[in-house]
Protein backbone atom coordinates (compact mmCIF):
# COMPACT_ATOMS: atom_id res chain seq x y z
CA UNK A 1 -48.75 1.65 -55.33
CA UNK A 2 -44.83 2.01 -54.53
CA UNK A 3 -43.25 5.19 -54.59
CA UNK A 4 -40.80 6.12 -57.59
CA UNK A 5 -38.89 8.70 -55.57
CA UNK A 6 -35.62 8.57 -55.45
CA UNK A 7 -34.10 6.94 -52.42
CA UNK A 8 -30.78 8.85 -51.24
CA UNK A 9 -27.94 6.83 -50.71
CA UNK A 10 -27.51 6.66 -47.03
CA UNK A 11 -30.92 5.16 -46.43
CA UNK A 12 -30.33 2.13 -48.11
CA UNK A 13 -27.49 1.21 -45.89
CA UNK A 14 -28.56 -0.89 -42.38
CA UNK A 15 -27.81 0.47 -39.01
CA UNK A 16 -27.03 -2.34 -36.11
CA UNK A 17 -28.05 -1.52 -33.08
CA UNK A 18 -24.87 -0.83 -30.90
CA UNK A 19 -24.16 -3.38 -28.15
CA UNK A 20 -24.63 -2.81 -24.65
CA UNK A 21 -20.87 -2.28 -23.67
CA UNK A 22 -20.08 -3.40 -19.73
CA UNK A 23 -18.08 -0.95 -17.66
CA UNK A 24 -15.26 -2.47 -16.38
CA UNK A 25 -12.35 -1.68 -14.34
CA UNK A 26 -9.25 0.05 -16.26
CA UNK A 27 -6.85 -2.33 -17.95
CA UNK A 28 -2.65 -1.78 -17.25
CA UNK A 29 -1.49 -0.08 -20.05
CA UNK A 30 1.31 -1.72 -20.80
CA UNK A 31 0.23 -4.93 -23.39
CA UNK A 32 2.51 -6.72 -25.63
CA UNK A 33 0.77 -9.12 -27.99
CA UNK A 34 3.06 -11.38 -30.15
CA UNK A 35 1.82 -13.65 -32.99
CA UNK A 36 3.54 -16.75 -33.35
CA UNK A 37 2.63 -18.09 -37.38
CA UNK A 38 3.25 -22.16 -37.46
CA UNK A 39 1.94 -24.32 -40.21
CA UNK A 40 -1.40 -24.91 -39.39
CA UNK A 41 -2.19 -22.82 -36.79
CA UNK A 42 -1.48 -19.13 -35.35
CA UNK A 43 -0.59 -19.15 -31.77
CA UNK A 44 -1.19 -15.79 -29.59
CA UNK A 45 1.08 -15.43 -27.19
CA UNK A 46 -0.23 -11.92 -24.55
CA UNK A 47 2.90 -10.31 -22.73
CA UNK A 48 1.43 -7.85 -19.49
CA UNK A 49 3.05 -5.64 -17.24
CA UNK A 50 1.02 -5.77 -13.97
CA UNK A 51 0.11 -3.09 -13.12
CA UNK A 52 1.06 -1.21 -9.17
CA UNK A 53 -0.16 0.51 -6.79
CA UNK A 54 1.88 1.00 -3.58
CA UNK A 55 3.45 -1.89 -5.01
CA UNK A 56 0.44 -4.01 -4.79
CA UNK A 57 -0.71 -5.86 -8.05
CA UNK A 58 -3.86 -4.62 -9.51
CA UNK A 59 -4.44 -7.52 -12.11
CA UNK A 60 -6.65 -9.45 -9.41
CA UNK A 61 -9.18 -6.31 -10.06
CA UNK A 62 -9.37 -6.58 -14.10
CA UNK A 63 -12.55 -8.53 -13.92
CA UNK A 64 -14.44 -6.39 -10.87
CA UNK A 65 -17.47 -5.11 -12.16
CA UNK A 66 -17.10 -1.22 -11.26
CA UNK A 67 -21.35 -0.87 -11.97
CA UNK A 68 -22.17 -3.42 -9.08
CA UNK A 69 -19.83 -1.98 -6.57
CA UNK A 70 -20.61 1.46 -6.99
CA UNK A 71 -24.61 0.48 -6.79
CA UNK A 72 -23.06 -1.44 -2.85
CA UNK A 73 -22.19 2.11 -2.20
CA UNK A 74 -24.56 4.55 -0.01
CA UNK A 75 -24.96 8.19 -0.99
CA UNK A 76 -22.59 9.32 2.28
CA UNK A 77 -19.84 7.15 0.71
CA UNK A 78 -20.82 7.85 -2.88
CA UNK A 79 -20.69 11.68 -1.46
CA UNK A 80 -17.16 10.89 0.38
CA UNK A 81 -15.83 9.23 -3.01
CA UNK A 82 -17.04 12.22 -5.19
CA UNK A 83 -14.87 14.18 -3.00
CA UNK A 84 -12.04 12.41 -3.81
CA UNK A 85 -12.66 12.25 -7.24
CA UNK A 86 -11.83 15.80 -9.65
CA UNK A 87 -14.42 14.87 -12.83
CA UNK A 88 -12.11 17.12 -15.03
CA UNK A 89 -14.90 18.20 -17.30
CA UNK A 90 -15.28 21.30 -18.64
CA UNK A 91 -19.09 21.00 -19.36
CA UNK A 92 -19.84 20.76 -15.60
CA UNK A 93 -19.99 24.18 -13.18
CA UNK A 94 -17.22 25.29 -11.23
CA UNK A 95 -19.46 24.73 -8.31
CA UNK A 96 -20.30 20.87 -9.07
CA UNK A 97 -15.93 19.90 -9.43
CA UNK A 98 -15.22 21.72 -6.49
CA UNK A 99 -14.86 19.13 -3.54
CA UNK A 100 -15.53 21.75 -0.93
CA UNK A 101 -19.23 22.08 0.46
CA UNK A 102 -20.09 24.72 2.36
CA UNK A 103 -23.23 23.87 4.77
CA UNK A 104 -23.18 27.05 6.44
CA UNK A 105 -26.89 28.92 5.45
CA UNK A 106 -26.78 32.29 3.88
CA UNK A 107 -25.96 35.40 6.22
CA UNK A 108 -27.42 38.16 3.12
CA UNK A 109 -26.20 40.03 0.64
CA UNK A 110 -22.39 41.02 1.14
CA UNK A 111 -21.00 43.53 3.05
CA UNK A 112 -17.38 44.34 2.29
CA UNK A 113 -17.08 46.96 4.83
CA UNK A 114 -18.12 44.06 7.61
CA UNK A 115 -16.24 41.33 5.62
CA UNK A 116 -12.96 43.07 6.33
CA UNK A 117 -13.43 44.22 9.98
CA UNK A 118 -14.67 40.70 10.59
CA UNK A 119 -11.05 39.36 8.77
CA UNK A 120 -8.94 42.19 10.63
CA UNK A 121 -10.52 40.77 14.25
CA UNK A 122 -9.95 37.51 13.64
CA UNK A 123 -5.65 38.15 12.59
CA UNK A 124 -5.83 40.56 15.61
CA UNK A 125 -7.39 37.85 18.09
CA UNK A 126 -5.29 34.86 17.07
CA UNK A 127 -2.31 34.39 18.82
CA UNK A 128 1.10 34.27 16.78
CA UNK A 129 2.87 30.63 16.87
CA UNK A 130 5.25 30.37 19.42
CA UNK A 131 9.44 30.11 18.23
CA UNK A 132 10.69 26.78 18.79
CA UNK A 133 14.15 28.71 19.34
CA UNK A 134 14.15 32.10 19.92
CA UNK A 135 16.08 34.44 17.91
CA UNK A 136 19.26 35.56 19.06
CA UNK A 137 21.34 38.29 17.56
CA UNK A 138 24.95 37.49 16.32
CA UNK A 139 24.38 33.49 16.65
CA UNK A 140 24.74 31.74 13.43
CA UNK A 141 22.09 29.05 12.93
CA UNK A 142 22.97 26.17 10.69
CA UNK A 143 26.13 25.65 8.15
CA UNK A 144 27.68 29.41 7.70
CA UNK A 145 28.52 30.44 3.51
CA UNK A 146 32.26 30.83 2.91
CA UNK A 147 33.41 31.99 -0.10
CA UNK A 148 35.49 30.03 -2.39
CA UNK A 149 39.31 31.10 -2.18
CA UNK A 150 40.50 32.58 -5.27
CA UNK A 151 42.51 32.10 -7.86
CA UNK A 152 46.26 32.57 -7.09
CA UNK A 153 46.45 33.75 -10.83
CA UNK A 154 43.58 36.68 -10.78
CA UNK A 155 45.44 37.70 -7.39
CA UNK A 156 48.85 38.41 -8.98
CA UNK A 157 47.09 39.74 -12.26
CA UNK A 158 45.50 42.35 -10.22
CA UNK A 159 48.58 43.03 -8.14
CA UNK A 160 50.27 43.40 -11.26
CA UNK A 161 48.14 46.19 -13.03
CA UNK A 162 49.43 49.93 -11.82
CA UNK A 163 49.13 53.49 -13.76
CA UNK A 164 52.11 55.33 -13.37
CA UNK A 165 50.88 58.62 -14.28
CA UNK A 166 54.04 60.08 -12.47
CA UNK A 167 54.80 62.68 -9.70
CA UNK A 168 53.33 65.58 -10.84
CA UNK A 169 49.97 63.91 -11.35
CA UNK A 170 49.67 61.53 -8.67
CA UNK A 171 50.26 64.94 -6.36
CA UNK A 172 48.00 66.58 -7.95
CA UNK A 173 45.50 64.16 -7.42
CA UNK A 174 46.55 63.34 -3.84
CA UNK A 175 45.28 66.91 -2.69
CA UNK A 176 42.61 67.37 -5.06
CA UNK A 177 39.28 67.94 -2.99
CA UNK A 178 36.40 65.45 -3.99
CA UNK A 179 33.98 68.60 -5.33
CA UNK A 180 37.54 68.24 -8.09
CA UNK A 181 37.73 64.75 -8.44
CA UNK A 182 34.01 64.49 -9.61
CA UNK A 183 34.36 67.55 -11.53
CA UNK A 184 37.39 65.68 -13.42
CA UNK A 185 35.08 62.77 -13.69
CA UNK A 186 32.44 64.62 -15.28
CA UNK A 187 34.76 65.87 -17.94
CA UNK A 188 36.28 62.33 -18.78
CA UNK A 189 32.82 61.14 -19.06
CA UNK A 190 32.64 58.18 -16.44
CA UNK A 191 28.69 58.83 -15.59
CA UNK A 192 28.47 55.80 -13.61
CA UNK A 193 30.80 57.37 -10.97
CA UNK A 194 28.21 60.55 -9.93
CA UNK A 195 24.80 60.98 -10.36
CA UNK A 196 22.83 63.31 -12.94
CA UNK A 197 23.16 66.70 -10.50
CA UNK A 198 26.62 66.42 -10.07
CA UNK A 199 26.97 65.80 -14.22
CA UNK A 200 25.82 68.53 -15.12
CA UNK A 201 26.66 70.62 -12.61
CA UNK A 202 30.65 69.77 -13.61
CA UNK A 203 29.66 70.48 -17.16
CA UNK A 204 27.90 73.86 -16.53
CA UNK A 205 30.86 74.91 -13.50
CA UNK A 206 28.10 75.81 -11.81
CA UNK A 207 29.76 74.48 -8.44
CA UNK A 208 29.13 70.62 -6.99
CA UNK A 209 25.93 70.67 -4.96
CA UNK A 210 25.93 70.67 -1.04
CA UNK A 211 26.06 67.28 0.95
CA UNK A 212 26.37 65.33 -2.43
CA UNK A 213 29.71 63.40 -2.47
CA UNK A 214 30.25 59.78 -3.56
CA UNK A 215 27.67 58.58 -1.58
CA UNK A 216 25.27 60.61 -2.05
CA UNK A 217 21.26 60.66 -2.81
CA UNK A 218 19.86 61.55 -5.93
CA UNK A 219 17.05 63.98 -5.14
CA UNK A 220 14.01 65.10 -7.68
CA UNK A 221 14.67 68.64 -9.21
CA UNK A 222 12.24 71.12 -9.07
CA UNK A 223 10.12 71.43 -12.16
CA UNK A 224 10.47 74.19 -13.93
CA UNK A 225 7.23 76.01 -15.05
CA UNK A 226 7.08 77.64 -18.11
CA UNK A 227 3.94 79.65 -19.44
CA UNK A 228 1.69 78.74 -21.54
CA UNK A 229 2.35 80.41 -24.65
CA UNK A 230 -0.25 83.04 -25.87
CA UNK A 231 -2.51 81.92 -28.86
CA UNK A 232 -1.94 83.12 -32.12
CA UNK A 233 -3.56 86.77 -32.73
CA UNK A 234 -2.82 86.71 -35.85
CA UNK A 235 -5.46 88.52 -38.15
CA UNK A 236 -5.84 86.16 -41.26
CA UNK A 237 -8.84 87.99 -43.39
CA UNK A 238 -5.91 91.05 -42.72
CA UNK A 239 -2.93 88.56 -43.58
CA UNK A 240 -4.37 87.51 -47.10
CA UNK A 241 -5.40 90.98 -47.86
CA UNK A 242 -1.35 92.52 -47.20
CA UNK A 243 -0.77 89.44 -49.31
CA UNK A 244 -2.82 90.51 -52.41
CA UNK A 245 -1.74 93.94 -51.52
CA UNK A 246 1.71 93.10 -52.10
CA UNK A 247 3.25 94.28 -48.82
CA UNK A 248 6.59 94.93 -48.71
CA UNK A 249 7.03 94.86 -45.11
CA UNK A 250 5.33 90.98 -44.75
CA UNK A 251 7.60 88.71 -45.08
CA UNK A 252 7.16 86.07 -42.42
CA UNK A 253 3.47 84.74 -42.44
CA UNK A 254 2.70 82.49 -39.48
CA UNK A 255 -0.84 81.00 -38.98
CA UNK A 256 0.31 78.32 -37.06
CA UNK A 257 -2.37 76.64 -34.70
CA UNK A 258 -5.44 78.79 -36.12
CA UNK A 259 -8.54 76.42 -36.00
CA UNK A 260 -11.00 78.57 -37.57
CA UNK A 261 -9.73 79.03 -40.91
CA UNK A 262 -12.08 77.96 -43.74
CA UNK A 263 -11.32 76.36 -47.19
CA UNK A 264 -12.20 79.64 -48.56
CA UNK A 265 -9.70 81.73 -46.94
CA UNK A 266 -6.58 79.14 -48.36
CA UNK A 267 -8.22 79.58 -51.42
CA UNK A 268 -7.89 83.50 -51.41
CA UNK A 269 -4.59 83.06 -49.93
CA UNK A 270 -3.01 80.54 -52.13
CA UNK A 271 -4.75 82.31 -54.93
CA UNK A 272 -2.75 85.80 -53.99
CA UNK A 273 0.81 83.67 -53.38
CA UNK A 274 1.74 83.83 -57.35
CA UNK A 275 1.79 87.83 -57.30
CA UNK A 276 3.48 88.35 -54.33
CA UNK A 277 7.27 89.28 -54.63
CA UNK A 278 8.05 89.59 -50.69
CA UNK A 279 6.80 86.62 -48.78
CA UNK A 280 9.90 84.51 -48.22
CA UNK A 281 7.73 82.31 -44.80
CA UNK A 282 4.77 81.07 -44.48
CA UNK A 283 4.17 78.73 -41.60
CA UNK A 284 0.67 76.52 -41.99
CA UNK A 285 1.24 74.48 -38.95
CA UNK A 286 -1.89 72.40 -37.09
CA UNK A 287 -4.51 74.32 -39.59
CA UNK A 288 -6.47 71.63 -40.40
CA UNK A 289 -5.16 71.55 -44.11
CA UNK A 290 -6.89 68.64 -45.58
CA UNK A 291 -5.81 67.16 -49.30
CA UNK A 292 -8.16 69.57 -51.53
CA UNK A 293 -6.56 72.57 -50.03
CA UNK A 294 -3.32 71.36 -50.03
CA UNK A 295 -3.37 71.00 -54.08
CA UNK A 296 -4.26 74.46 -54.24
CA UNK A 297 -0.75 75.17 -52.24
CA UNK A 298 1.02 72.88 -54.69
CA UNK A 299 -0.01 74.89 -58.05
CA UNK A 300 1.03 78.27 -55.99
CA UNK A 301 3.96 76.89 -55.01
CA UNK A 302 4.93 76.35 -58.59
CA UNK A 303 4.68 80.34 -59.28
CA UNK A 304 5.87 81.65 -56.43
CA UNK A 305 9.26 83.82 -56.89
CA UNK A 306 9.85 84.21 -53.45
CA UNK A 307 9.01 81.40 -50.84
CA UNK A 308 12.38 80.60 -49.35
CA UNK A 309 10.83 78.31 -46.20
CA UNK A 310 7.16 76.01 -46.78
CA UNK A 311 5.75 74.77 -43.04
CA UNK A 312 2.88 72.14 -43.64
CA UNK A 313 3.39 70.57 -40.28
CA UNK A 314 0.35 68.78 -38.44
CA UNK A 315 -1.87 68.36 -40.69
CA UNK A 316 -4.49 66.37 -42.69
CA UNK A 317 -2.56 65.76 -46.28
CA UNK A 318 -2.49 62.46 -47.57
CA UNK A 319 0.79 60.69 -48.97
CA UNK A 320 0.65 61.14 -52.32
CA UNK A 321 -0.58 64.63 -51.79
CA UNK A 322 2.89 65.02 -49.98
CA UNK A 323 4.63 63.83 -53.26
CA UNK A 324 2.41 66.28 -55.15
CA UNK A 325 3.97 69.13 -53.08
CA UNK A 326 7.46 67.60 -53.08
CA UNK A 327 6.65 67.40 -57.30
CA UNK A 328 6.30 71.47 -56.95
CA UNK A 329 9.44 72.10 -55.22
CA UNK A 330 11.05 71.18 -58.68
CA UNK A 331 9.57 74.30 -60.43
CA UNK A 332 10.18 76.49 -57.27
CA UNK A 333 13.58 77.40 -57.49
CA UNK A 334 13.81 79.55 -54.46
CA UNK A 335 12.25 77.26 -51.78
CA UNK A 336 15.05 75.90 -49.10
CA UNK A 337 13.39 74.42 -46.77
CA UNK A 338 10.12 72.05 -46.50
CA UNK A 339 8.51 70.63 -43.68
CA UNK A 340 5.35 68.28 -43.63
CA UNK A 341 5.79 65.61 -41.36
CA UNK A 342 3.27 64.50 -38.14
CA UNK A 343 0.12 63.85 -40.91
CA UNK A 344 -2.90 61.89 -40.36
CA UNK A 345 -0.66 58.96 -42.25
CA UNK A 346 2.08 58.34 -39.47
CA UNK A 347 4.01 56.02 -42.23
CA UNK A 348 4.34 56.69 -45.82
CA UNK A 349 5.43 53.16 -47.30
CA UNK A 350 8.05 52.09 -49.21
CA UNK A 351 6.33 53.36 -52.54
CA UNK A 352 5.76 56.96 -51.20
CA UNK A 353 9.45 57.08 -49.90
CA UNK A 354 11.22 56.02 -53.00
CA UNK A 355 9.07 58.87 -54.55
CA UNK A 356 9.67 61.54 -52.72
CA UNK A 357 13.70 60.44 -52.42
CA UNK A 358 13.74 60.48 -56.38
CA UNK A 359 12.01 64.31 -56.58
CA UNK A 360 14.84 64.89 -53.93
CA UNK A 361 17.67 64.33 -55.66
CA UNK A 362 16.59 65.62 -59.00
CA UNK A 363 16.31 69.02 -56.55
CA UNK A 364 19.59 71.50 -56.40
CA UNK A 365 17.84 74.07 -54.64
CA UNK A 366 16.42 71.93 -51.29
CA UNK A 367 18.62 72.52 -48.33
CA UNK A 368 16.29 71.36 -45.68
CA UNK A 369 13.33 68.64 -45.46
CA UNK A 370 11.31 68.14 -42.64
CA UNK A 371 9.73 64.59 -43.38
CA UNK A 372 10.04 60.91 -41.23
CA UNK A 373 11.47 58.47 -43.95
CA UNK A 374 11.58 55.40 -42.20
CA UNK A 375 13.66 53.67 -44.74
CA UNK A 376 17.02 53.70 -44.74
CA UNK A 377 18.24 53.87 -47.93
CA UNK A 378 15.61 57.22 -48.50
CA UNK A 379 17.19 58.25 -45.76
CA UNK A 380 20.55 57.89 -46.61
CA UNK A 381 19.75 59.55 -50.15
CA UNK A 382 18.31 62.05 -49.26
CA UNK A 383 20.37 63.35 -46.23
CA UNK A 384 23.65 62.81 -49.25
CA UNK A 385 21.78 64.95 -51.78
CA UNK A 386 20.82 67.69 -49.37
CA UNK A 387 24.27 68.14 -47.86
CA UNK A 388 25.98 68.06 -51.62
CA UNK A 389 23.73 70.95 -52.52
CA UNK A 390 24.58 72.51 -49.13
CA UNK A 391 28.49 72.08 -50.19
CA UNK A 392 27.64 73.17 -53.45
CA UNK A 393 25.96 76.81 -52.16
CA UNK A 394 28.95 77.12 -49.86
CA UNK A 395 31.73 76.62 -52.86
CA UNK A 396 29.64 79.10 -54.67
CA UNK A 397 29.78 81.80 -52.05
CA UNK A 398 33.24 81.01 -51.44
CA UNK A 399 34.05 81.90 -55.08
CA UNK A 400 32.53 85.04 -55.50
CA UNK A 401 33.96 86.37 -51.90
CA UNK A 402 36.88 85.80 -53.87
């Protein structure tokens, strides 16, 4: 009974079995064939470049039958010709293209420690090559560089450029020291002339530094050590409580670089903020002030009375968190100065930028911002607005002086 499946369409096509191709030697490349059409017949007519070798012809080998001879050969000659021979294929081990064969057996495992007393023996042992002509000083070997002569034009030109700077300064300059010359140097800014001591040495008349002239060696300064600054002892459970309390006498707050502080103490503290009447500082630098925390300082921010200078340096707040903060200036009259850059986001983005620039400018109180716009027309914006509301406050203070 015959089958009624379908049959797929690649089985019904016939597969011929693929002749048994004969390796032969390589052809020359080069092969012109040009067909000659007549009437009744076409006539092929084969143009060849023969093919060289040392300038020998290698068409009398087209028809050598590479199989045979290489079946004549013995395994030390097919060995010797495998030598000669780079297979160029990537599928075989480095081992297997190499031509060199070490015979040598095994010695062990290495030993580096032997492996480079063994190497510093053998340069030790071998004799140097002899000189063929031994090296005299002050004889000149071979064809001896001479410079070009030069122009006769660039001669005159630079015979012809003087600076008359007249008698009273060329004498003055003929008996200045070179401690003074350096010193004048330094103050006409050619740096090239002196090294970095010497600069700033003229620049601080602090006095030229011993043995250093024209000529002379740049040596490293001492570092200077500075102490490590003291951590922050600043009591914050105390700090929020004078702030709730009102007191008078706080009116720089700086928590900078406290670790320990938990969301529930910025809560309590930006809770108190809208009741206070003294605080003109507060410094939250490196606190750890994440996003959620940070909104909480935004909504205070829009109450506060006093808060002349914001610090929000080093922390975790997010972009458009920044903007949110930036948003609050606008309702905080008093605040002059903001600072929030080095967050987890190093770059804001063209979006954020063109934001923040826009709450900027709508700003007249903002004197200062603290924030890496890397944009230059936000840049340029916002560095205009600031210093026209800088000009402003100074016209003001100007009039009522007067």
């Amino acid at each position: 009974m015959e089958s009624t499946e379908p049959v797929a369409e690649f089985q019904k096509i016939k597969l011929r079995p693929v002749p048994k191709i004969k390796r032969r030697a390589p052809q020359p490349p080069a092969t012109l064939k040009l067909l000659k059409n007549t009437s009744s017949t076409t006539k092929t007519t084969t143009l060849t470049t023969p093919a060289k070798l040392y300038g020998k012809d290698l068409s009398e080998y087209d028809d050598v039958d590479v199989e045979s001879l290489l079946a004549q050969l013995s395994p030390e000659e097919i060995t010797i010709l495998a030598k000669e021979v780079d297979p160029d294929d990537n599928f075989l081990p480095p081992d297997q293209r190499c031509s060199y064969e070490c015979t040598k057996d095994a010695t062990g495992p290495l030993n580096r420690k032997q492996l480079i007393e063994h190497i510093n023996k053998q340069a030790i042992e071998t004799p140097d090559q002899p000189e063929f002509e031994p090296y005299v000083q002050g004889k000149v070997r071979g064809k001896k560089w001479v410079p070009p002569p030069r122009d006769a034009r660039d001669i005159e030109a630079e015979e012809q450029i003087a600076i008359d700077m007249g008698e009273e300064y060329e004498h003055a300059l003929s008996d200045a020291t070179q401690e003074e010359i350096i010193d004048l140097a330094a103050i006409l800014g050619f740096h090239s002339m002196m090294n970095q001591d010497q600069y700033h040495a003229s620049l601080l008349n602090k006095g030229q530094p011993v043995g250093l002239g024209w000529d002379g060696i740049t040596k490293s300064t001492q570092q200077k050590l500075f102490p490590m600054d003291p951590p922050n002892s600043t009591d914050v459970d105390e700090s929020i409580k004078r702030v709730k309390d009102d007191d008078n006498k706080l009116v720089d707050l700086n928590l900078n670089n406290i670790k320990n502080i938990s969301d529930e103490k910025f809560e309590q503290l930006f809770a108190a903020l809208p009741q206070n009447e003294h605080l003109e500082v507060l410094s939250l630098t490196n606190v750890g002030l994440t996003d959620k925390t940070a909104l909480l300082l935004a909504e205070a921010i829009e109450k506060s009375k006093t808060l002349r200078v914001l610090n929000v340096e080093t922390n975790f707040i997010s972009p458009p968190v920044i903007v949110r903060l930036v948003q609050a200036l606008l309702k905080c009259h008093t605040i002059e100065e903001f600072r929030a850059s080095n967050q987890r986001s190093a770059v804001l983005g063209n979006k954020i930028e063109m934001e923040i620039t826009n709450l900027v400018e709508k700003n007249p109180s903002l004197l200062r911002l603290g924030l890496h716009l890397e944009f230059n027309d936000a840049r340029h914006r916002v560095a205009a607005h600031l210093q026209r509301n800088i000009d402003r406050i100074r016209v003001n203070r100007l009039n009522q002086r007067k």
